[in-house]
N, C-alpha and C. Protein backbone atom coordinates (compact mmCIF):
# COMPACT_ATOMS: atom_id res chain seq x y z
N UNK A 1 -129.32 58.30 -47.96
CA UNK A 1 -128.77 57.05 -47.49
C UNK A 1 -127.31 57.27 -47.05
N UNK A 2 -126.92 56.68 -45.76
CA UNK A 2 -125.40 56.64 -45.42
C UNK A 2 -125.12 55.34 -46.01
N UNK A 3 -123.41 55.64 -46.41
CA UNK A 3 -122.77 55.30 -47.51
C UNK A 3 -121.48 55.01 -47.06
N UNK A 4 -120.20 54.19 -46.94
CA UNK A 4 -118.86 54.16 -46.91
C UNK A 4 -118.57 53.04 -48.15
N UNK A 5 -117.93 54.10 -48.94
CA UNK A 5 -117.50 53.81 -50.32
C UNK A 5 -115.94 53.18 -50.01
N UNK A 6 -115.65 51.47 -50.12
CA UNK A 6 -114.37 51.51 -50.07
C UNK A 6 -113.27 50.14 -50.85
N UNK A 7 -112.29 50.09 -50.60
CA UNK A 7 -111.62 48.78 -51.12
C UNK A 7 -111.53 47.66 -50.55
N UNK A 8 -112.07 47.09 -50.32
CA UNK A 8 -111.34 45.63 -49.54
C UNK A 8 -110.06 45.48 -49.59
N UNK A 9 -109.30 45.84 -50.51
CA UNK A 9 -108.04 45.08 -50.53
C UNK A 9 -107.47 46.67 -50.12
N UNK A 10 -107.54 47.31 -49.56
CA UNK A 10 -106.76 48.50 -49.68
C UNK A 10 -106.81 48.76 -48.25
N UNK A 11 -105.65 48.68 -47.41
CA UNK A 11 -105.12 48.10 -46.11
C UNK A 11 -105.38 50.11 -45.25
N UNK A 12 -105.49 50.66 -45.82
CA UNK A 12 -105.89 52.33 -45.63
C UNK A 12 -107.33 52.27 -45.49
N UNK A 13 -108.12 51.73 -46.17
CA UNK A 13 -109.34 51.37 -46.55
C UNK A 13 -110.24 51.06 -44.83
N UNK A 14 -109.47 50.15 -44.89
CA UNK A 14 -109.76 49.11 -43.88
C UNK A 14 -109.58 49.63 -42.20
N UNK A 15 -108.46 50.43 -42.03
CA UNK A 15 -107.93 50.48 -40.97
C UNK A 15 -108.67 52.12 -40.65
N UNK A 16 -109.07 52.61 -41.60
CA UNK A 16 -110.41 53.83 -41.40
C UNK A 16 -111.32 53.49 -41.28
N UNK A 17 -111.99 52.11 -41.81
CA UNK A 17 -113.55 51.77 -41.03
C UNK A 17 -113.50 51.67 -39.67
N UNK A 18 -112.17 50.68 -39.63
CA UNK A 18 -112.10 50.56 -37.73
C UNK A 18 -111.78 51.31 -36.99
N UNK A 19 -111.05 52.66 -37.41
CA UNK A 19 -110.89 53.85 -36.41
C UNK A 19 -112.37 54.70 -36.50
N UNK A 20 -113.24 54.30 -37.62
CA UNK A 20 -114.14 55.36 -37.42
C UNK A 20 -115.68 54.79 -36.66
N UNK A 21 -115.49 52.68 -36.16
CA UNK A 21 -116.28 52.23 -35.45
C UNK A 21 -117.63 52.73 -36.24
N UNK A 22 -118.02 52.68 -37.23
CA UNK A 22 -119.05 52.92 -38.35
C UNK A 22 -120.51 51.89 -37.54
N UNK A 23 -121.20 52.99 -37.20
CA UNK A 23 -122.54 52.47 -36.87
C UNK A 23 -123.48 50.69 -38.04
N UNK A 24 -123.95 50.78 -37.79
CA UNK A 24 -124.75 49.37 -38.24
C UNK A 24 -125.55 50.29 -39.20
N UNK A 25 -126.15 51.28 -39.31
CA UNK A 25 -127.11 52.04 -39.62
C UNK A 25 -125.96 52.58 -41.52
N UNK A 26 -124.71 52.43 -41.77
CA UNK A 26 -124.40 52.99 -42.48
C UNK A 26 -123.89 51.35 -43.40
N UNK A 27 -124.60 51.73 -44.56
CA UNK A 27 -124.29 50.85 -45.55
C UNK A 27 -122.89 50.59 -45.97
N UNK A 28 -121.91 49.59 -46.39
CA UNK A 28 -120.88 49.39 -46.61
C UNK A 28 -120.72 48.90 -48.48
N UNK A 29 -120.03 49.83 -49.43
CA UNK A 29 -120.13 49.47 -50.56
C UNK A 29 -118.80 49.01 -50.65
N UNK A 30 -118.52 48.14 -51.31
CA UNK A 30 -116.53 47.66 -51.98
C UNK A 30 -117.14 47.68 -53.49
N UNK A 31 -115.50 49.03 -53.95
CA UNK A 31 -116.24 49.05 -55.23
C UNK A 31 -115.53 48.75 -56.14
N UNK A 32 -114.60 47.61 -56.01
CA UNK A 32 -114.19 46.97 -57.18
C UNK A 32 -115.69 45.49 -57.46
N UNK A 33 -116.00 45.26 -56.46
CA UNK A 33 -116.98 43.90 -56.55
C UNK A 33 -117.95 44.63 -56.90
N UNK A 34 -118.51 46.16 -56.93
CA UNK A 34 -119.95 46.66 -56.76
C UNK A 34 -119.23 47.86 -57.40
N UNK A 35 -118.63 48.10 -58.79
CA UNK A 35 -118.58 49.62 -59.15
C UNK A 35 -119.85 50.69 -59.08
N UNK A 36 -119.27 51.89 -59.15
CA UNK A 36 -120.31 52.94 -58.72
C UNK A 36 -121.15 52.73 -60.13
N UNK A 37 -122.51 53.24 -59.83
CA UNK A 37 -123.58 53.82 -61.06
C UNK A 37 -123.73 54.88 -61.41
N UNK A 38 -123.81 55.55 -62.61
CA UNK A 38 -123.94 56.48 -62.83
C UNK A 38 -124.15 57.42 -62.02
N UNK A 39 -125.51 57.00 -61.64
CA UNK A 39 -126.53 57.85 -60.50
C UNK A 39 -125.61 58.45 -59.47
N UNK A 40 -125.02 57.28 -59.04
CA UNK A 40 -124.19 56.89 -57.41
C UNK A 40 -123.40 58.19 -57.69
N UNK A 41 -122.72 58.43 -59.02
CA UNK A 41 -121.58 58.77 -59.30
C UNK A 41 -121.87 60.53 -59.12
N UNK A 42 -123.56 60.73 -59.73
CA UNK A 42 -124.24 62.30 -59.82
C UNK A 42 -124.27 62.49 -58.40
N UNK A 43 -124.73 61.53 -57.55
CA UNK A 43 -125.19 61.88 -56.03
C UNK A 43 -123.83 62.13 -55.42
N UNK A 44 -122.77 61.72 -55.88
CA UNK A 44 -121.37 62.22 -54.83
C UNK A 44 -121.11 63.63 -55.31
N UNK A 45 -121.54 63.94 -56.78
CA UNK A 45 -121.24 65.07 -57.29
C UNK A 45 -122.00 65.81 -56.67
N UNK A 46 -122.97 65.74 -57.07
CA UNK A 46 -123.84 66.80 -55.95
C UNK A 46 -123.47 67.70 -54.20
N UNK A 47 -122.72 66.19 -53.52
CA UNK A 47 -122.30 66.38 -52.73
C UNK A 47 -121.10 67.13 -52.31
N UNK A 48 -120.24 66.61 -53.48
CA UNK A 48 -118.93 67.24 -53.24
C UNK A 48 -119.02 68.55 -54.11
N UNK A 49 -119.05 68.59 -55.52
CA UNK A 49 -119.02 69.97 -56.16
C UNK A 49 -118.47 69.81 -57.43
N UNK A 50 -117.79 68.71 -57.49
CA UNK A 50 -116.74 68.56 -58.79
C UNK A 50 -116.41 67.06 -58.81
N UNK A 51 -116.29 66.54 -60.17
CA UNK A 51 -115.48 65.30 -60.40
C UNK A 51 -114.25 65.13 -59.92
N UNK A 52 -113.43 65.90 -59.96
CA UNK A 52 -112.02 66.31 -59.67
C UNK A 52 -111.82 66.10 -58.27
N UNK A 53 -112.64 66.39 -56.86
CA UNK A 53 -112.19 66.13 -55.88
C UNK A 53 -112.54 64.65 -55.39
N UNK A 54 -113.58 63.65 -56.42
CA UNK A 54 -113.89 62.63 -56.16
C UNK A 54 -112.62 61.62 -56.71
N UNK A 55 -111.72 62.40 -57.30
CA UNK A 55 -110.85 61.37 -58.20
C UNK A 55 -109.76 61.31 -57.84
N UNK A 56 -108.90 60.14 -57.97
CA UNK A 56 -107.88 59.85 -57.16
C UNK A 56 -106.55 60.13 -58.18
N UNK A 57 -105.79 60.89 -57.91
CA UNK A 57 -104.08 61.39 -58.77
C UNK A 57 -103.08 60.44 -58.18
N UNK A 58 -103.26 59.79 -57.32
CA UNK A 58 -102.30 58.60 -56.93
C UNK A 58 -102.56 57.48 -57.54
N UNK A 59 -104.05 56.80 -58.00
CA UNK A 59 -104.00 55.81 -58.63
C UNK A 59 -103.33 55.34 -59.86
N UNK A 60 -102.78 53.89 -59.59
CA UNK A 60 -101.54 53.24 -60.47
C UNK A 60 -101.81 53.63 -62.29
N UNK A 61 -103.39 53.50 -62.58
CA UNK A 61 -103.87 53.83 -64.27
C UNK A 61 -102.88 55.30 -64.38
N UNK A 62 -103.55 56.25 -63.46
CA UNK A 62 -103.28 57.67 -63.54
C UNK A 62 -101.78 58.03 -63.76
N UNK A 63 -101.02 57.39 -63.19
CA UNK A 63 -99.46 57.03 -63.57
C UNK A 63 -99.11 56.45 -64.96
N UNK A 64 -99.96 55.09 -64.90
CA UNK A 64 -99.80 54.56 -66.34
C UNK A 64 -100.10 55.32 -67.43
N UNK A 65 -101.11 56.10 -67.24
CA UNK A 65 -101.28 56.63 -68.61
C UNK A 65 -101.17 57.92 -69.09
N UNK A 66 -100.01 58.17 -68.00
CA UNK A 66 -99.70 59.37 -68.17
C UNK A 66 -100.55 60.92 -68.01
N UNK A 67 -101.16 60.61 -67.02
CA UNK A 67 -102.78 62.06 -67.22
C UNK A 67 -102.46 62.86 -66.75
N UNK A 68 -101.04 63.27 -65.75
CA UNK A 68 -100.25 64.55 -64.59
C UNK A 68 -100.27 65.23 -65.99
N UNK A 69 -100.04 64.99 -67.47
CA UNK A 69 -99.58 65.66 -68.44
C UNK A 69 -101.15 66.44 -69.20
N UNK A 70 -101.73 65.37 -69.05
CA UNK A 70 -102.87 65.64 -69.77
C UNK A 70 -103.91 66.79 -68.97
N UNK A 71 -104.60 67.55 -70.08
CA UNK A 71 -105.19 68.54 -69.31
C UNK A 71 -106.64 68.10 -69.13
N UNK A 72 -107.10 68.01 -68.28
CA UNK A 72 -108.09 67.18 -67.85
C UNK A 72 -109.28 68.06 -67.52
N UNK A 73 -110.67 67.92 -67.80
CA UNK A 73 -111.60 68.34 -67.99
C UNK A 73 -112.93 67.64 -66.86
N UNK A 74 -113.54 68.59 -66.39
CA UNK A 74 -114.74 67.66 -65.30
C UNK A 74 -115.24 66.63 -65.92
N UNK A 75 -115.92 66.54 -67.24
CA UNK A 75 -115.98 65.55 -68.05
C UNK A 75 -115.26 64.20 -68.31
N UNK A 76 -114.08 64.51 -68.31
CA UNK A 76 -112.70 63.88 -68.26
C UNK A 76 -112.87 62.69 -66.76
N UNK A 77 -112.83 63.61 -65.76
CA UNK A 77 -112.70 62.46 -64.51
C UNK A 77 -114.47 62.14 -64.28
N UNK A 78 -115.36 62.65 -64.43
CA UNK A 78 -116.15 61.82 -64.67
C UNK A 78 -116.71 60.47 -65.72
N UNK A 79 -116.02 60.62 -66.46
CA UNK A 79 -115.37 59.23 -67.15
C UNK A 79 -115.04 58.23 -67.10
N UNK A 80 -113.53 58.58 -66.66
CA UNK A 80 -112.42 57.90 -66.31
C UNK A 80 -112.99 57.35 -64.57
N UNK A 81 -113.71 57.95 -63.52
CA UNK A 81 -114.49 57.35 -62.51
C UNK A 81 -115.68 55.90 -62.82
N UNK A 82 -116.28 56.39 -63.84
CA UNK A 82 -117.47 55.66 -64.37
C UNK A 82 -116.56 54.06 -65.00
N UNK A 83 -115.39 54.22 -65.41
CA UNK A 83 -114.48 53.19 -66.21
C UNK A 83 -113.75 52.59 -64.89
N UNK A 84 -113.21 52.80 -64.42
CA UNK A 84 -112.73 52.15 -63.05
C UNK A 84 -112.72 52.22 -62.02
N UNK A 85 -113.22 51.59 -61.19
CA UNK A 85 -113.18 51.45 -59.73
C UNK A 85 -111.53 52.38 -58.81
N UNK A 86 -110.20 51.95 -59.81
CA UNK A 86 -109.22 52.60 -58.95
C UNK A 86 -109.13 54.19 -59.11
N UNK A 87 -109.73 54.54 -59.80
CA UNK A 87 -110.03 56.61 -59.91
C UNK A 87 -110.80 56.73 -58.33
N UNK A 88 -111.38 55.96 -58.24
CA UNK A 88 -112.30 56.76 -56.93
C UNK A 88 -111.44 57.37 -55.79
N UNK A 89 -111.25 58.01 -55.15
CA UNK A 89 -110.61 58.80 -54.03
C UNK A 89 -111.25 57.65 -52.92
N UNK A 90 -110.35 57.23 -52.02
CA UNK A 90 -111.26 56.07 -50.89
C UNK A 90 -110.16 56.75 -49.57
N UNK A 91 -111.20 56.56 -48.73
CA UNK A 91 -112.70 55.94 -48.83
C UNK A 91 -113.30 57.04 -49.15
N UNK A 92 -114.93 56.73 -49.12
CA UNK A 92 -116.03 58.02 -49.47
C UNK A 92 -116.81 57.70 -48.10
N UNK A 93 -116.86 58.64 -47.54
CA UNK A 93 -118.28 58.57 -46.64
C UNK A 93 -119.17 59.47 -46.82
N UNK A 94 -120.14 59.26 -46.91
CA UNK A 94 -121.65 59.93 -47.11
C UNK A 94 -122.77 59.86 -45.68
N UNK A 95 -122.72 60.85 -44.72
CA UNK A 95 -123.57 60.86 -43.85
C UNK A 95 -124.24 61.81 -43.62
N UNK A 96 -125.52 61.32 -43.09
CA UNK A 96 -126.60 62.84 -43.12
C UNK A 96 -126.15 64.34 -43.75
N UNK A 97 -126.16 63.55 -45.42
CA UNK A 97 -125.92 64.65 -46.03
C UNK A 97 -124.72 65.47 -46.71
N UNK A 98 -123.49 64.74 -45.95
CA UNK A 98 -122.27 65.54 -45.99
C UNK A 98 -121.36 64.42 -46.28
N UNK A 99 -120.44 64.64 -47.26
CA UNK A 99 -119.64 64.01 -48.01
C UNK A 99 -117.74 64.21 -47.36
N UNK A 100 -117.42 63.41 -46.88
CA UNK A 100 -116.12 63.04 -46.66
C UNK A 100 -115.12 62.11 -47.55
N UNK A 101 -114.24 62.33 -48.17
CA UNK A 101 -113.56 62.14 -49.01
C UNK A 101 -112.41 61.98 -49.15
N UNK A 102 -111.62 60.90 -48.94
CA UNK A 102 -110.08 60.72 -49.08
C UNK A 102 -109.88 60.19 -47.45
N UNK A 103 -108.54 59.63 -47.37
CA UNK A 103 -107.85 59.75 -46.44
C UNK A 103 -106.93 60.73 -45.48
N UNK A 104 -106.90 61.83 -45.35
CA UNK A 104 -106.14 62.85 -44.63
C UNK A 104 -106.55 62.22 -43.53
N UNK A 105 -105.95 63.11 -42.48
CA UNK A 105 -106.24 63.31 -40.98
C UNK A 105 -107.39 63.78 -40.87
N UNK A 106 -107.09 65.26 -41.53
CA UNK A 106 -107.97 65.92 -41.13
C UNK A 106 -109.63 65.67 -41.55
N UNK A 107 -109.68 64.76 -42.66
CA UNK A 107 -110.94 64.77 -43.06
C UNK A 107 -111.57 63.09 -42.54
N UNK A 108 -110.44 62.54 -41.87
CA UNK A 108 -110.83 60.88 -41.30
C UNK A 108 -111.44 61.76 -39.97
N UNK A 109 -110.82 62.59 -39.16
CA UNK A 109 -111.12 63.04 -37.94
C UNK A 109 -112.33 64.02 -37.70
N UNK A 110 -112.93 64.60 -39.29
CA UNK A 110 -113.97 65.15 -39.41
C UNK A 110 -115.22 64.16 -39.27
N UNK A 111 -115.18 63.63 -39.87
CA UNK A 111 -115.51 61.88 -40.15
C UNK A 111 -116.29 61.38 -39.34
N UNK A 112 -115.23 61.03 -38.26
CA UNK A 112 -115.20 60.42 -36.65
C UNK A 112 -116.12 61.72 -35.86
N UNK A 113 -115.98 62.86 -36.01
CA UNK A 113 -116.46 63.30 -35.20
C UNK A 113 -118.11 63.69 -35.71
N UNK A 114 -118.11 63.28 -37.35
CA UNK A 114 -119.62 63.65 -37.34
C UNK A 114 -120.42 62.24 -37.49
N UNK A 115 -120.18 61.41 -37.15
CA UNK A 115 -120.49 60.07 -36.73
C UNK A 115 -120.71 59.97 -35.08
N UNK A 116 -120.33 60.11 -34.52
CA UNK A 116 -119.99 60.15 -33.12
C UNK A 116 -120.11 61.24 -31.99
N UNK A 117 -120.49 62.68 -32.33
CA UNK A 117 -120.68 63.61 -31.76
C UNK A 117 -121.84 64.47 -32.74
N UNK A 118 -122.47 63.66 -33.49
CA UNK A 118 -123.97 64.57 -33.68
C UNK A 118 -125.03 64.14 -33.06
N UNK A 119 -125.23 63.25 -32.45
CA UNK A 119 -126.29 62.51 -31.55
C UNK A 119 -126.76 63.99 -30.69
């Protein structure tokens, strides 16, 4: 299933669906209203390779609670993902197969181009 994992309220969020003109064909999740499931959570793993690249080091908790200090374990951010919606790395896209992750350039423009130039 295609997938764009993202925030509503998160103005980055938003302004990457509309640069990436997201087909009709790709499901739209917001995952503070719809947190991930377990499952959801194994199927990104699968995809990506690790908890760690699904998880976000900028989010405000991750500051709050001090975790830059803490030595953190795959276990660890698969957790701490499963407990809140703001750990997730956003957006997530999931298309035929291949997992895009975060906001960079380089991986919004990977994105765009495997949306739009695999036909």
């Amino acid at each position: 299933m295609n997938l764009f994992y993202y925030l509503a309220t998160c103005d980055t969020c938003q302004r990457i669906m509309n640069d990436l003109n997201l087909p009709e064909s790709i499901q739209k999740r917001e995952i503070k209203s719809e947190p991930l499931t377990g499952e959801e959570l194994e199927s990104l793993y699968a995809l990506s390779g690790s908890y760690e690249a699904l998880f976000s080091k900028r989010a405000r908790l991750y500051k709050e609670r001090n975790l830059k200090e803490a030595n953190l374990q795959e276990e660890d951010f698969k957790r701490m993902l499963l407990e809140h919606y703001t750990f997730l790395k956003r957006p997530v896209l999931v298309y035929n197969g291949t997992i895009f992750i975060g906001n960079s350039k380089k991986n919004v423009e990977a994105a765009y181009n495997a949306l739009h130039h695999s036909k």
